[in-house]
C-alpha atoms as a PDB file:
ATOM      1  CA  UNK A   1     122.527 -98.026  39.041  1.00  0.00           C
ATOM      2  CA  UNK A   2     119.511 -98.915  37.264  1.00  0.00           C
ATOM      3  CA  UNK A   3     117.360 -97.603  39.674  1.00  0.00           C
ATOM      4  CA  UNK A   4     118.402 -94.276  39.860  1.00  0.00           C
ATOM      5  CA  UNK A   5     118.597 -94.728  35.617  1.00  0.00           C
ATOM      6  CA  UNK A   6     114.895 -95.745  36.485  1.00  0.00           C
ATOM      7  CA  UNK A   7     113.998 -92.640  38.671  1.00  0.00           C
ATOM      8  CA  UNK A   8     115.508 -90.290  35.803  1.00  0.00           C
ATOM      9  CA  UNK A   9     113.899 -92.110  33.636  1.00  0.00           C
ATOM     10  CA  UNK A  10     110.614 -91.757  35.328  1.00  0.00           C
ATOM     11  CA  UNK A  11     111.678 -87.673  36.345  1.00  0.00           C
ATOM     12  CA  UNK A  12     112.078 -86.965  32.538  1.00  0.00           C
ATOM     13  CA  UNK A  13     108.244 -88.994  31.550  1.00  0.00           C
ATOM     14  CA  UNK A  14     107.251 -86.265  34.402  1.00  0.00           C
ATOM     15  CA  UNK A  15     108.466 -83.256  33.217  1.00  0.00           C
ATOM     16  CA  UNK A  16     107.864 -84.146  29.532  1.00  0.00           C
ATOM     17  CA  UNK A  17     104.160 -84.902  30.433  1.00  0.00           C
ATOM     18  CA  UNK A  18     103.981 -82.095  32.579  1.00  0.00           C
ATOM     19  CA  UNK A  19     105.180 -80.000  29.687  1.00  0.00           C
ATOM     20  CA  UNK A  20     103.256 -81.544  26.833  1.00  0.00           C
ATOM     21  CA  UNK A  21      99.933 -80.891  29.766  1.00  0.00           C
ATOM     22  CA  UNK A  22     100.964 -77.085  29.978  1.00  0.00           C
ATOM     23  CA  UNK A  23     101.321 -76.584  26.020  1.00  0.00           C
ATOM     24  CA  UNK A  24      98.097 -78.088  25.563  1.00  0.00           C
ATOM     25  CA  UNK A  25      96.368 -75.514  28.367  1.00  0.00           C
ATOM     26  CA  UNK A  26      98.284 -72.939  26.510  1.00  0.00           C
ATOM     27  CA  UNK A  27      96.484 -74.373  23.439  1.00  0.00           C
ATOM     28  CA  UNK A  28      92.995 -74.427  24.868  1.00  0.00           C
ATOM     29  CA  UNK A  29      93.932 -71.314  26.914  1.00  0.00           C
ATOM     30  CA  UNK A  30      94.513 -69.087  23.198  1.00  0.00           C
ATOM     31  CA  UNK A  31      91.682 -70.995  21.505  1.00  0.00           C
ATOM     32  CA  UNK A  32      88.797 -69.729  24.708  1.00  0.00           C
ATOM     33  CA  UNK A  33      90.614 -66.260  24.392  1.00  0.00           C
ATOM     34  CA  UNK A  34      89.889 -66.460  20.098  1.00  0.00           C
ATOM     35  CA  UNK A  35      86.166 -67.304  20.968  1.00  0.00           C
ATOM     36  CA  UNK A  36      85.936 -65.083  23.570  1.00  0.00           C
ATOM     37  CA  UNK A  37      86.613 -62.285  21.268  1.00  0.00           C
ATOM     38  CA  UNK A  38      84.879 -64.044  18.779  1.00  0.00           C
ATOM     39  CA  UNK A  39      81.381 -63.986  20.980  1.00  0.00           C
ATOM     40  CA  UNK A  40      82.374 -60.354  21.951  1.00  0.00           C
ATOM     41  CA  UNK A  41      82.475 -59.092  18.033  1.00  0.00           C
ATOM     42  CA  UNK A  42      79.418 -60.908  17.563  1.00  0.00           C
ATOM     43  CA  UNK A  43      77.948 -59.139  20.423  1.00  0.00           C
ATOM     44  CA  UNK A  44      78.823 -55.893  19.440  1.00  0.00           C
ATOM     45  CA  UNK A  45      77.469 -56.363  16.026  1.00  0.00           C
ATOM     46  CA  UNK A  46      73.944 -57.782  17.209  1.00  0.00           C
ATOM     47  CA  UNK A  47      73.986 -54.458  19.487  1.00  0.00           C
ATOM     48  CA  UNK A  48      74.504 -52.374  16.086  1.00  0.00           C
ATOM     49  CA  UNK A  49      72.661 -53.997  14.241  1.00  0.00           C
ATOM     50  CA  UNK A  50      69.911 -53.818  16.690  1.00  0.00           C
ATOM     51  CA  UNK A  51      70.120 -49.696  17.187  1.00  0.00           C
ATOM     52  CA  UNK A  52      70.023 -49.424  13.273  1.00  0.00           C
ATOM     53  CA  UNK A  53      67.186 -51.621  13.255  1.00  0.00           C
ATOM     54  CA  UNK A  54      65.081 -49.677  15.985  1.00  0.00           C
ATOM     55  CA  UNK A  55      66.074 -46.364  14.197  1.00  0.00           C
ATOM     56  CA  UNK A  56      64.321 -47.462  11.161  1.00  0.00           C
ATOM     57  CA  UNK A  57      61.302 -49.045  12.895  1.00  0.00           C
ATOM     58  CA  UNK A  58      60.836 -45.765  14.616  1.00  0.00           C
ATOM     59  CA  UNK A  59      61.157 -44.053  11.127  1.00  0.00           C
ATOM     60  CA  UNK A  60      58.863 -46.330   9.147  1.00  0.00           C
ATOM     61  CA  UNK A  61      56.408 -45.953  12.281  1.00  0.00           C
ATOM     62  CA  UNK A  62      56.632 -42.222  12.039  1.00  0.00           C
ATOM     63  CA  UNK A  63      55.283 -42.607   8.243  1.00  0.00           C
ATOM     64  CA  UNK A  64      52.782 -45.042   8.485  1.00  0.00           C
ATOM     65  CA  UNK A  65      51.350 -42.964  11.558  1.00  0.00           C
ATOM     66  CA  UNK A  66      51.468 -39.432   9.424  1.00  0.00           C
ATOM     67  CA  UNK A  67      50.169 -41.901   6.690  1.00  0.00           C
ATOM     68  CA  UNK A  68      47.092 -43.139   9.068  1.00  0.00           C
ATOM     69  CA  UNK A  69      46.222 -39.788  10.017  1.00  0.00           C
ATOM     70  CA  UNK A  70      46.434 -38.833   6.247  1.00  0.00           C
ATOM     71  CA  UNK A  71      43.795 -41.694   4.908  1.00  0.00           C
ATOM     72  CA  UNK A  72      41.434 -41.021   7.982  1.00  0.00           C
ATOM     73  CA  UNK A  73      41.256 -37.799   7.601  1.00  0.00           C
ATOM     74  CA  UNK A  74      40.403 -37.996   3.822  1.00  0.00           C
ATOM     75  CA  UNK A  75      37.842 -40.756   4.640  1.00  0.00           C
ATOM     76  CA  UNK A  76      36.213 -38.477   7.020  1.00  0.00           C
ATOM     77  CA  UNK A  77      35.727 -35.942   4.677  1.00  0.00           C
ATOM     78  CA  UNK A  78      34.413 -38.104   1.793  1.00  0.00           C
ATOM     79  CA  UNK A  79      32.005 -39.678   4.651  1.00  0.00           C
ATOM     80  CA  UNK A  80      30.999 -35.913   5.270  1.00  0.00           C
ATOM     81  CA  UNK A  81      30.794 -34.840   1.663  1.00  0.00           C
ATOM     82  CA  UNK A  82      28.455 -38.699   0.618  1.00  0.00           C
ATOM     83  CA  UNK A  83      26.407 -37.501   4.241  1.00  0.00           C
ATOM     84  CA  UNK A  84      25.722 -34.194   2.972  1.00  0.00           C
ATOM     85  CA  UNK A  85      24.601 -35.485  -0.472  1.00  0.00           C
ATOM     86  CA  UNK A  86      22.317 -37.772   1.168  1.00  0.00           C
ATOM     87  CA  UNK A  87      20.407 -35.110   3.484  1.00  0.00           C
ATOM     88  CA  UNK A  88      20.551 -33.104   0.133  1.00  0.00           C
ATOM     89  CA  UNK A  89      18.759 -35.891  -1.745  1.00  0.00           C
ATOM     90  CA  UNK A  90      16.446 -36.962   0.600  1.00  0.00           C
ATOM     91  CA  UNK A  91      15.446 -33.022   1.449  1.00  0.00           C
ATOM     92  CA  UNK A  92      15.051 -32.577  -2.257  1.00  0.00           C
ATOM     93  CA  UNK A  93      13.020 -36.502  -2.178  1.00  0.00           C
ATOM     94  CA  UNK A  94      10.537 -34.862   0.636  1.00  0.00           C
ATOM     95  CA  UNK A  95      10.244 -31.341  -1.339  1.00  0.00           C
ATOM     96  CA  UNK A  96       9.232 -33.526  -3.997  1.00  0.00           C
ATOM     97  CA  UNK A  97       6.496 -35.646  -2.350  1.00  0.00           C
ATOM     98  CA  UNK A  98       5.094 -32.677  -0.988  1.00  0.00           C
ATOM     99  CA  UNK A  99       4.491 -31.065  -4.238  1.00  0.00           C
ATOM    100  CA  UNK A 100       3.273 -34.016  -5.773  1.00  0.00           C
ATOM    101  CA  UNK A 101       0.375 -34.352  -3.199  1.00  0.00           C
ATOM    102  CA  UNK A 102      -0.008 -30.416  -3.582  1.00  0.00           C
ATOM    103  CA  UNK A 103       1.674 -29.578  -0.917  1.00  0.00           C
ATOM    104  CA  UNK A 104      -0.900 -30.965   1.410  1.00  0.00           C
ATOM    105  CA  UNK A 105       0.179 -33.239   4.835  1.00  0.00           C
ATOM    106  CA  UNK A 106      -0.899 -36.796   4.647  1.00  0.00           C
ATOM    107  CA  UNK A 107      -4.255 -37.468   6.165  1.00  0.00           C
ATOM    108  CA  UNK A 108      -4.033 -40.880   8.566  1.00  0.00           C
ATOM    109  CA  UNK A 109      -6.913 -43.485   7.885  1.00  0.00           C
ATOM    110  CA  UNK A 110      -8.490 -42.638  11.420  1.00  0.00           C
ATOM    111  CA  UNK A 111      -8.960 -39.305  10.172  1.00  0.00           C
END
């Protein structure tokens, strides 16, 4: 009798260490399903996180761009306005000369 005592024996060690295998696949099995949904909720925060963050790039873009053409255009028109002086000033600098010498042209020394 003891070997058939020895091949239960050895039938139960099976099926308790087949058992004890399957609830520990089961384990791993529920843990990869918790990080799988895990990963996926991170996912799907990254994705709107990223739309929010393109929406307000393309805002802040938007501004700086109608803030650009703002600043050039009122640099233009103080370059325009300082130009204008200057062909003012140096007109007025040439009337000057002119009446100074009495209004005559300048004579070159191979005259």
């Amino acid at each position: 009798m003891s070997r058939v005592d020895d091949f239960k024996s050895l039938a139960r060690d099976i099926t308790a260490s087949f058992d004890e295998r399957m609830a520990v696949l089961a384990s791993i099995k529920k843990d990869v399903h918790e990080m799988t949904d895990d990963v996926h909720r991170m996912l799907d925060d990254l994705h709107r996180e990223r739309v929010e963050m393109a929406a307000q790039l393309r805002q802040d873009l938007s501004k700086a761009r109608t803030n650009q053409k703002k600043e050039t255009t009122h640099l233009l028109n103080g370059f325009k306005k300082e130009h204008n002086g200057a062909i003012a000033t140096w007109g007025h600098l040439g009337a000057t000369m002119r009446a100074k010498r009495g209004g005559a042209a300048r004579k070159s020394p191979q005259q």
